[in-house]
Protein backbone atom coordinates (compact mmCIF):
# COMPACT_ATOMS: atom_id res chain seq x y z
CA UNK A 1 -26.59 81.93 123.40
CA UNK A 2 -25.99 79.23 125.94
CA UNK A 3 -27.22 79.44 129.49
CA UNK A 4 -24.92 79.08 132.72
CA UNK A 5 -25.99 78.55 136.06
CA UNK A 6 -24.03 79.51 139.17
CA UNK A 7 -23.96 79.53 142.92
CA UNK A 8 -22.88 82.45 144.87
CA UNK A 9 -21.97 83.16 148.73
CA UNK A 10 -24.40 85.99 149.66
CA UNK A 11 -21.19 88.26 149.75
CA UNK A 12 -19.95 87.97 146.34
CA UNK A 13 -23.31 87.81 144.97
CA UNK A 14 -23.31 91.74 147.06
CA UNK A 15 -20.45 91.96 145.18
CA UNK A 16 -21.37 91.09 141.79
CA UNK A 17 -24.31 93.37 142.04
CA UNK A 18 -22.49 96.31 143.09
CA UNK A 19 -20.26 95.76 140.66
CA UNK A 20 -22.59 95.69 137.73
CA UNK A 21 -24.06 98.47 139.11
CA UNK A 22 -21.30 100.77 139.69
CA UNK A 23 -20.46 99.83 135.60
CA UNK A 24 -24.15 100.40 135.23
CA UNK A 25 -24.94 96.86 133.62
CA UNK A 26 -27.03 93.83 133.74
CA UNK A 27 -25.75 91.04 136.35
CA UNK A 28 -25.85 88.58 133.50
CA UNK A 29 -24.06 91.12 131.10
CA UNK A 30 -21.23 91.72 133.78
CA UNK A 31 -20.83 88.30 134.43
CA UNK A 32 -20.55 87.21 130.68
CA UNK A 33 -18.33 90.30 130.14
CA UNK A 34 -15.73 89.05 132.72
CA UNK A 35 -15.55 85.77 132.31
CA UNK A 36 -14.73 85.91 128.97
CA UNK A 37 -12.12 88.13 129.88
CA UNK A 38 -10.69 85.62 132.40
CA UNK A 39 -11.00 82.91 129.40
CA UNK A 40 -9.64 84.68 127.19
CA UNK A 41 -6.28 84.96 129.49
CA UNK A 42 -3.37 83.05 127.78
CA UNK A 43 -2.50 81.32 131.05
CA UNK A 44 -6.65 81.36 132.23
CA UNK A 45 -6.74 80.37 136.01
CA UNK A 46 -9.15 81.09 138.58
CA UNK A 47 -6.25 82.40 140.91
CA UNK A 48 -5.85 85.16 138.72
CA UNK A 49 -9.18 86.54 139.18
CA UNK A 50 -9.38 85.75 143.06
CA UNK A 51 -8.62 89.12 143.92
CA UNK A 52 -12.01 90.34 142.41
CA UNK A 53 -13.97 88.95 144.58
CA UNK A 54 -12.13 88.27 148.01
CA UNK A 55 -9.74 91.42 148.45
CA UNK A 56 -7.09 88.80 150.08
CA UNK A 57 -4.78 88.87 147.24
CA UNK A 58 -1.77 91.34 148.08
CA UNK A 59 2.19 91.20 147.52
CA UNK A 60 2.23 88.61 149.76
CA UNK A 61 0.54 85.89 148.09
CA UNK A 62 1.87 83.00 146.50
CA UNK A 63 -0.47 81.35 143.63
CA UNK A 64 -0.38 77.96 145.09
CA UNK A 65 1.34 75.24 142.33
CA UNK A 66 -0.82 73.23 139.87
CA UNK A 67 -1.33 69.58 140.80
CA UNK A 68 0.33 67.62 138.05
CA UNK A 69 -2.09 65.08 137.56
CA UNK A 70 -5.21 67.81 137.17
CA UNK A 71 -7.52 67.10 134.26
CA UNK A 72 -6.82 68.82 131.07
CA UNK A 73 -8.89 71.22 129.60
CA UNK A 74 -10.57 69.80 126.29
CA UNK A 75 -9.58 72.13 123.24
CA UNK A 76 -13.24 73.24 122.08
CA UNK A 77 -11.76 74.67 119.08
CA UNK A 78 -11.78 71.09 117.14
């Protein structure tokens, strides 16, 4: 199994950890469990998933358009 590492704000790593707690699970466990949730999206972005974390995400907001000359996303499955 590959190795990831990542930097946090002090409140979503809060977050995180209450959140593996309260699904009584390791950090890394909860962290591999939903991001291959979020990859596994057919239409994967990381505006999906904002609301997780921030709690800004209501009715009201607009997922901002895609830039069109963004990188693509290499196909790992060839």
């Amino acid at each position: 199994m590959s190795q990831l590492t990542i930097y946090l704000d002090p409140e979503t790593q809060r977050k995180v950890e209450i959140a593996a707690r309260r699904e009584s699970v390791s950090l890394s466990r909860w962290a591999r469990e939903h991001l291959a949730k979020a990859a596994d999206a057919e239409s994967a972005s990381a505006w999906d998933h904002l609301s997780t974390f921030s709690g800004t995400i209501d009715e009201t907001f607009e997922v901002p358009p895609r830039e069109k000359d963004h990188r693509p996303v290499p196909n790992f499955d060839s």
